[in-house]
C-alpha atoms as a PDB file:
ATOM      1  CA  UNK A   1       7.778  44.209  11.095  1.00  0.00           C
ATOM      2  CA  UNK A   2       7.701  40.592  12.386  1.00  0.00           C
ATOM      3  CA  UNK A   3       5.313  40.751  15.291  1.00  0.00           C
ATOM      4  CA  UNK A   4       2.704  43.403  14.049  1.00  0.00           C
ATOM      5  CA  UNK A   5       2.319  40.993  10.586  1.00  0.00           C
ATOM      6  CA  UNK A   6       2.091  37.983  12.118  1.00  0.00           C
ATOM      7  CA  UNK A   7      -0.490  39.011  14.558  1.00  0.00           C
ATOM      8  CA  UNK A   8      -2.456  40.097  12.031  1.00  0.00           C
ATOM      9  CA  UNK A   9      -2.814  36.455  10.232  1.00  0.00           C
ATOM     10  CA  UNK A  10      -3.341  34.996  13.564  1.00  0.00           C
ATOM     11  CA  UNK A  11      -6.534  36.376  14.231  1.00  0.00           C
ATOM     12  CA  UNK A  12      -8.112  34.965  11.016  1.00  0.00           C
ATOM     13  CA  UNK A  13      -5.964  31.541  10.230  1.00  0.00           C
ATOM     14  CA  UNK A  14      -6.413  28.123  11.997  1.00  0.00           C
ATOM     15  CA  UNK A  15      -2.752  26.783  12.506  1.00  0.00           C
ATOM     16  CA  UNK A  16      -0.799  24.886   9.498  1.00  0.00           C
ATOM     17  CA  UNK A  17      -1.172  21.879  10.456  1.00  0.00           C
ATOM     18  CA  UNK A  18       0.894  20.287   7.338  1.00  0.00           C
ATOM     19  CA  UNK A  19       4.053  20.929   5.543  1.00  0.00           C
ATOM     20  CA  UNK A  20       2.541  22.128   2.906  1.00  0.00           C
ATOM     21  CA  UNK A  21       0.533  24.605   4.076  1.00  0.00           C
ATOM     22  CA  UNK A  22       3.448  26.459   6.130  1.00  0.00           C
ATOM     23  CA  UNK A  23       5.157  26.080   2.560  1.00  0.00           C
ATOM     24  CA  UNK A  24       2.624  28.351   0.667  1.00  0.00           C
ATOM     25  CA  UNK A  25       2.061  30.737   3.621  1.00  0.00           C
ATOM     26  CA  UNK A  26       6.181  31.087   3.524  1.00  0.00           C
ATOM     27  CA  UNK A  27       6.088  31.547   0.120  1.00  0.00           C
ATOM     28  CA  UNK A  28       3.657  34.231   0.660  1.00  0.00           C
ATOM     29  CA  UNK A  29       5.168  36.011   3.039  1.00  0.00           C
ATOM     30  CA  UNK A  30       8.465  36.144   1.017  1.00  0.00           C
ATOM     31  CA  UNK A  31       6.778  37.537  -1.989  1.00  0.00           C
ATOM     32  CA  UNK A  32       5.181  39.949  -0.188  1.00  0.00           C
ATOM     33  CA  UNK A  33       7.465  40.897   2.175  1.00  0.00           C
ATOM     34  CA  UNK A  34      11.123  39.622   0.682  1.00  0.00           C
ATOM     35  CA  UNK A  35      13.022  36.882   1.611  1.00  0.00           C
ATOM     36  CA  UNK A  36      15.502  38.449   3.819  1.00  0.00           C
ATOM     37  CA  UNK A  37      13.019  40.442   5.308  1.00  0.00           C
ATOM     38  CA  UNK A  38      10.838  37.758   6.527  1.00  0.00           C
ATOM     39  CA  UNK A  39      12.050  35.756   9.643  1.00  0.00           C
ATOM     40  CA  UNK A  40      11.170  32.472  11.060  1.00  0.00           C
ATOM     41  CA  UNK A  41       9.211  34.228  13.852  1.00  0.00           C
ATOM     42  CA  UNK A  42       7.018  35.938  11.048  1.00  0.00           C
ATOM     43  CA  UNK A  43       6.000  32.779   9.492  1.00  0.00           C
ATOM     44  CA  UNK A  44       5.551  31.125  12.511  1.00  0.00           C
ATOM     45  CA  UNK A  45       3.092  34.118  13.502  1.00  0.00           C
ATOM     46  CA  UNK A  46       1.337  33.617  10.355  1.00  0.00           C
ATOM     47  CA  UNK A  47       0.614  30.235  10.442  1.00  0.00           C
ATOM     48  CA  UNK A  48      -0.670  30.153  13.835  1.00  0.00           C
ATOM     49  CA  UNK A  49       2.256  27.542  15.402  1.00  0.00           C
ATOM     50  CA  UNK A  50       5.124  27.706  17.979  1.00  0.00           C
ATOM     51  CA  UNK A  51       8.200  28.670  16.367  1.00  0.00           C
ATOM     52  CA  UNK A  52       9.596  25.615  17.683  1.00  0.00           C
ATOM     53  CA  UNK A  53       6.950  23.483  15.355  1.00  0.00           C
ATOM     54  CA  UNK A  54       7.925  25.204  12.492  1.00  0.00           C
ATOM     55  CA  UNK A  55      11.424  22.848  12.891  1.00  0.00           C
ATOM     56  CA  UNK A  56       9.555  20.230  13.078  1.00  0.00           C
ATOM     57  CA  UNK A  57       8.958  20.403   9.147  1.00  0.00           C
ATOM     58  CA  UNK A  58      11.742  22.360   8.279  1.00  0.00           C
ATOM     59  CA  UNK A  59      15.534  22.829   9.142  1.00  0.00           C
ATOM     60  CA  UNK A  60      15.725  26.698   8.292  1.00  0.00           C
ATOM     61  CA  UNK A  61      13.976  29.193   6.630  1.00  0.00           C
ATOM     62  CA  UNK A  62      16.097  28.236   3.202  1.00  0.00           C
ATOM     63  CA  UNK A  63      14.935  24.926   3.175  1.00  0.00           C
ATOM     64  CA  UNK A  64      11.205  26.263   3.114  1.00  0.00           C
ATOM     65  CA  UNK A  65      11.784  27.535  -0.235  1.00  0.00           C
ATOM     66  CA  UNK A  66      12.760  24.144  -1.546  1.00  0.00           C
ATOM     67  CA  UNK A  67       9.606  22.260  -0.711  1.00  0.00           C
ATOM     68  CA  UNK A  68      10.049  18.601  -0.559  1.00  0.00           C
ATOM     69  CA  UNK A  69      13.051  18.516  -2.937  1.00  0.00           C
ATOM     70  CA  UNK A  70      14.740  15.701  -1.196  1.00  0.00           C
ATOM     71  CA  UNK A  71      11.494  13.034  -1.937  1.00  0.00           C
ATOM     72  CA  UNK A  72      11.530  14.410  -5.679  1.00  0.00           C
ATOM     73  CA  UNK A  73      15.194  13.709  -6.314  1.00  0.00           C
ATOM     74  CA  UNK A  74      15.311  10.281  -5.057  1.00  0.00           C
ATOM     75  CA  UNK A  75      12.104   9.932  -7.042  1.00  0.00           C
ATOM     76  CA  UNK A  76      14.594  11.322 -10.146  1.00  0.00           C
ATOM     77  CA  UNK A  77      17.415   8.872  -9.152  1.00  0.00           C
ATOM     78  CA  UNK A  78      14.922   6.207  -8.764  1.00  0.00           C
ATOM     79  CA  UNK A  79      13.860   6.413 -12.046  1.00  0.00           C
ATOM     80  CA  UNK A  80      16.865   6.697 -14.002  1.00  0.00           C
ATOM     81  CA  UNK A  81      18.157   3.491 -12.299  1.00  0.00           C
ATOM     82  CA  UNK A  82      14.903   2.099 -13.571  1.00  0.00           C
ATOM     83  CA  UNK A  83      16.337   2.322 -17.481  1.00  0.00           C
ATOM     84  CA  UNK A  84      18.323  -0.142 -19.468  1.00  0.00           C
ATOM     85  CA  UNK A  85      20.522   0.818 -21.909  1.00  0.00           C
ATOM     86  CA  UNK A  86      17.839   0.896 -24.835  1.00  0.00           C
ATOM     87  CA  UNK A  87      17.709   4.282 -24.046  1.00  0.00           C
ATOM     88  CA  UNK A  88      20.168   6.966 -24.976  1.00  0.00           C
ATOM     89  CA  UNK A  89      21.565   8.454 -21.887  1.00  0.00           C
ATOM     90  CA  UNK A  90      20.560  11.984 -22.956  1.00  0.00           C
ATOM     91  CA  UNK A  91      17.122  11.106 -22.996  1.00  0.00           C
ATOM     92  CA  UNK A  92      16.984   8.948 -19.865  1.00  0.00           C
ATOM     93  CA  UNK A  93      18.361  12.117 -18.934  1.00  0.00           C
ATOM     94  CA  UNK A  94      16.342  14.617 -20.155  1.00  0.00           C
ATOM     95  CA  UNK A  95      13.112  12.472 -19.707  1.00  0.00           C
ATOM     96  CA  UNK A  96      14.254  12.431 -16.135  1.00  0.00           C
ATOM     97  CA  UNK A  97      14.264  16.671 -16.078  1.00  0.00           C
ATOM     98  CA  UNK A  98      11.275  16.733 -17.627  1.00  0.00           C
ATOM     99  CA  UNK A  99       9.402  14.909 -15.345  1.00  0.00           C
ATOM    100  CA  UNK A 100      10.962  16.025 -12.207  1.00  0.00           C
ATOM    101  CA  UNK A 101       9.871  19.363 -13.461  1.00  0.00           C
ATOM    102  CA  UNK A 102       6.493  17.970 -13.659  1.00  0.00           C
ATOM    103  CA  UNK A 103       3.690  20.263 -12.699  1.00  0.00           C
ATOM    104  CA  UNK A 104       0.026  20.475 -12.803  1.00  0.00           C
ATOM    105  CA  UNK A 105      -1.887  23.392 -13.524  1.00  0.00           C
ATOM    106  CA  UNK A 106      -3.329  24.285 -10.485  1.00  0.00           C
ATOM    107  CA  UNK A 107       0.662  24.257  -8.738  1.00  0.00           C
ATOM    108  CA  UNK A 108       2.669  26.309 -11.633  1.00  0.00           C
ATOM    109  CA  UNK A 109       1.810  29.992  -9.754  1.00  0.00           C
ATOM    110  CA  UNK A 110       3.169  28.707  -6.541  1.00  0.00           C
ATOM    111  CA  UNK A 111       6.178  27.336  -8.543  1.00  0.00           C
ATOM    112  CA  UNK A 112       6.990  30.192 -10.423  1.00  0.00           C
ATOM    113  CA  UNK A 113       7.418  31.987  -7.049  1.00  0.00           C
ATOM    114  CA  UNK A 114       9.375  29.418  -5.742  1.00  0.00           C
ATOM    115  CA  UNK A 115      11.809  29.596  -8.628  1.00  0.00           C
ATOM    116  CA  UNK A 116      12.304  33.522  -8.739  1.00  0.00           C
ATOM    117  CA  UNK A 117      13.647  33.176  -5.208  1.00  0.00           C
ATOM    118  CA  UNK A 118      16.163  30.370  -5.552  1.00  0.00           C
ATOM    119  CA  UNK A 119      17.139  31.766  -8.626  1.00  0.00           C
ATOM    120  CA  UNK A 120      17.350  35.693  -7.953  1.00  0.00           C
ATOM    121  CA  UNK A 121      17.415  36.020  -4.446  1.00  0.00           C
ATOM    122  CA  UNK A 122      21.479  36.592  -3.457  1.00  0.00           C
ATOM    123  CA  UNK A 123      20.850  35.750   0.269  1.00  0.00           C
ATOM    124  CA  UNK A 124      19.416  31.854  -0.972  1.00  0.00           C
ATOM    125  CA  UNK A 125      22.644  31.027  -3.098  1.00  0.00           C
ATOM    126  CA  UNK A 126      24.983  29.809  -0.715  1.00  0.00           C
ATOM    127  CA  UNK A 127      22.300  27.159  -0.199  1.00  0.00           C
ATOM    128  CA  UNK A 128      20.777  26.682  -3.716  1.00  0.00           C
ATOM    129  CA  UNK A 129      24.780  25.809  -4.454  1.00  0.00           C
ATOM    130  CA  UNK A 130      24.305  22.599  -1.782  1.00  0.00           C
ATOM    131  CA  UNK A 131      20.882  21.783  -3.140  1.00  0.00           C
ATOM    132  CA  UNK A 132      22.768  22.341  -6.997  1.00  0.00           C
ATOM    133  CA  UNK A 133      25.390  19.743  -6.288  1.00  0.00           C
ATOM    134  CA  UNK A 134      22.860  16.772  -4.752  1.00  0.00           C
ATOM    135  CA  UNK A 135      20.817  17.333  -8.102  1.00  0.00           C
ATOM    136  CA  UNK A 136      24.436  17.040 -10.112  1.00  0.00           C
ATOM    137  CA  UNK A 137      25.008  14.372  -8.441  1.00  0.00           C
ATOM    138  CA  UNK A 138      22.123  12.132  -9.281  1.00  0.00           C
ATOM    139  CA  UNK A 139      22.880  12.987 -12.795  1.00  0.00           C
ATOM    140  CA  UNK A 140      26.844  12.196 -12.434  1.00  0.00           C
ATOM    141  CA  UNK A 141      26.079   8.931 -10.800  1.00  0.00           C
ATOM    142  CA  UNK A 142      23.214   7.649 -13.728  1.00  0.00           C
ATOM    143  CA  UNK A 143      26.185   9.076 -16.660  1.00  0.00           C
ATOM    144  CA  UNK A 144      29.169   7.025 -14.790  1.00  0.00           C
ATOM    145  CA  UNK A 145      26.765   4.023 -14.985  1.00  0.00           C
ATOM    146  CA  UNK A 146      26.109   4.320 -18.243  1.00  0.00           C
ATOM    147  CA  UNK A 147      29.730   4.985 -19.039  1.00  0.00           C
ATOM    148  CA  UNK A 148      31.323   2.500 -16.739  1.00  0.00           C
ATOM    149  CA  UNK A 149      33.345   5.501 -15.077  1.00  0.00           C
ATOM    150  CA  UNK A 150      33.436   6.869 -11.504  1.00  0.00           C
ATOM    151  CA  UNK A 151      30.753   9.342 -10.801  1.00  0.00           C
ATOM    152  CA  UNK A 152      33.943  11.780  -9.966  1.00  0.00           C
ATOM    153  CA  UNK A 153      35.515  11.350 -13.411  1.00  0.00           C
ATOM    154  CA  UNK A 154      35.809  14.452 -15.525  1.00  0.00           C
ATOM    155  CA  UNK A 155      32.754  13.233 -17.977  1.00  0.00           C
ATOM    156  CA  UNK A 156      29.963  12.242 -15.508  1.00  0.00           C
ATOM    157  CA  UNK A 157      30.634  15.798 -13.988  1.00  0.00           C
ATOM    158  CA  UNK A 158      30.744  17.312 -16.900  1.00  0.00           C
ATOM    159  CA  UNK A 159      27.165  15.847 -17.903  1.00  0.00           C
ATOM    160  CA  UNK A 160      25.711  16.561 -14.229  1.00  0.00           C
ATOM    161  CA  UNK A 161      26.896  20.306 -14.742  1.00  0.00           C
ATOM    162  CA  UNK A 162      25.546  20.782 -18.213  1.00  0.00           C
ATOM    163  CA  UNK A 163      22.107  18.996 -16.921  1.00  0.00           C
ATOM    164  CA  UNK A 164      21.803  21.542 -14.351  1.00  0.00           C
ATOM    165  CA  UNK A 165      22.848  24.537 -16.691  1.00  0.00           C
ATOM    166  CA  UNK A 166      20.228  23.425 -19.186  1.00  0.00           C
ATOM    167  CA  UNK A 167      17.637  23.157 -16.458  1.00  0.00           C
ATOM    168  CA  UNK A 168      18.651  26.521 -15.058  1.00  0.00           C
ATOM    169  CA  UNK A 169      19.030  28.491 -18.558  1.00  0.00           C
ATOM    170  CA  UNK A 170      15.111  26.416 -19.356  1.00  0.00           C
ATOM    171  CA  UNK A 171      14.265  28.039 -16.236  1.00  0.00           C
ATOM    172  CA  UNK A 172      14.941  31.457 -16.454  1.00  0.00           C
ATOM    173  CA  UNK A 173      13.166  31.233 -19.843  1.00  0.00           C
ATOM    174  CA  UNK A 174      10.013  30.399 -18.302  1.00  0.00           C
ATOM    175  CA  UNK A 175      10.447  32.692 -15.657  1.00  0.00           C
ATOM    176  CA  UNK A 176      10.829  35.781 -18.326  1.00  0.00           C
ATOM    177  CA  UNK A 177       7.656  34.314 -20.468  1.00  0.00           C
ATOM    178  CA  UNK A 178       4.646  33.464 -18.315  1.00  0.00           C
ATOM    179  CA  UNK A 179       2.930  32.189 -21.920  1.00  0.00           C
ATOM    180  CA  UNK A 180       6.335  30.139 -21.967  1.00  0.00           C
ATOM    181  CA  UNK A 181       5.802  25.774 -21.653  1.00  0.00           C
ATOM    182  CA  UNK A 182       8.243  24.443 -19.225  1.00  0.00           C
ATOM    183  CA  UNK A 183       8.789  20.936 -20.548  1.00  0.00           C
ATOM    184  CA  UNK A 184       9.039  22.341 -24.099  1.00  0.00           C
ATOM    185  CA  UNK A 185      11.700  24.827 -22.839  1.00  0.00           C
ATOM    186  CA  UNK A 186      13.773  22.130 -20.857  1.00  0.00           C
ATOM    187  CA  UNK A 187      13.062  19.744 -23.959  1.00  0.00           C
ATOM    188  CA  UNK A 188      15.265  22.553 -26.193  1.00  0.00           C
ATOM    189  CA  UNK A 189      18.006  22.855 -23.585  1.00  0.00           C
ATOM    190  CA  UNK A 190      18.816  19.480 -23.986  1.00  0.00           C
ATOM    191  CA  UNK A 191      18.355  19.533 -27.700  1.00  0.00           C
ATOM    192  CA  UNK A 192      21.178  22.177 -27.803  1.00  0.00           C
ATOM    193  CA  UNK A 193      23.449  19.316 -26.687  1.00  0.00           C
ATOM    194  CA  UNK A 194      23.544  17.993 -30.315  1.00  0.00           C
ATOM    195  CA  UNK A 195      24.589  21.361 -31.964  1.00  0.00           C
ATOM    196  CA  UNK A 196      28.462  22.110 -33.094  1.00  0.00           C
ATOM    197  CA  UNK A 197      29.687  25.029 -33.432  1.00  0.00           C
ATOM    198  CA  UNK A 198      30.712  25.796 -37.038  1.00  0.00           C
ATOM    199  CA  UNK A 199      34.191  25.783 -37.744  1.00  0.00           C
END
């Protein structure tokens, strides 16, 4: 499959010449073609570059799915360390989801790809679970501040996990309901914090 397909995008595409670019044509190809199905040699094919260039913005095919995640959670960790304690820690919190979420228009379709493959694609897991923990993590660390505990004590974990299963449950929401408003869904995952069961 690889070399017929990526001869065929050759022909008509000048080379990605940004990180971006070879993003969205990986993107493309996996939707198209399936994740596991596509290999570094067909991307490479279809944006017109040495295979060896494609490393140059990328570590592995995984990491292509993830776009520049690293940038946007030190942006995330950034600005949590940015708020006093005026603010309730579940709303520094869920301010700080909301906005690292933060999409405009014109970016959602690419997005909503992006998302159906970390979330549904088996072969991506093993690495979403790395990617999982260093978003946890930020989390942890901004709780244990606010707590005056280490980041590794049970309650900063405990807040890092349910941050990530509230994004994640949000997400699959949006994911089922293309009418569906992403910051309104995360909004109500954190809002289901306050709730007690009855007795």
């Amino acid at each position: 499959m690889g070399a017929d397909r990526g001869a065929d995008h050759r022909l008509g595409r000048p080379p990605a010449t940004t990180r971006t670019e070879l993003e969205q044509i990986a993107l493309d190809l996996f939707l198209r073609h399936g994740f596991v199905e596509t290999t570094l040699d067909d991307i490479a094919a279809a944006a017109g570059i040495a295979r060896r260039t494609f490393f140059g913005y990328f570590s592995s095919k995984n990491d292509v799915v993830w776009g520049d995640f690293d940038a946007l959670l030190r942006g995330m960790e950034e600005w949590l360390a940015g708020h006093g304690d005026d603010v309730a820690l579940l709303d520094a919190v869920t301010e700080a989801v909301v906005r690292f979420n933060d999409l405009p228009p014109e970016a959602v379709p690419a997005h909503r790809r992006r998302m159906a493959l970390i979330l549904h694609v088996p072969a991506l897991q093993a690495h979403s679970t790395l990617r999982y923990a260093d978003w946890r993590g930020v989390v942890a660390r901004f709780a244990a501040r606010r707590l005056d505990q280490p980041a590794e004590a049970p309650l900063p974990q405990l807040i890092g996990h349910l941050a990530l299963g509230s994004a994640v449950a949000a997400y699959e929401q949006w994911l089922a309901d293309e009418t569906s408003d992403l910051p309104a869904l995360l909004r109500g995952a954190f809002a289901a914090w306050q709730l007690r069961p009855p007795p």
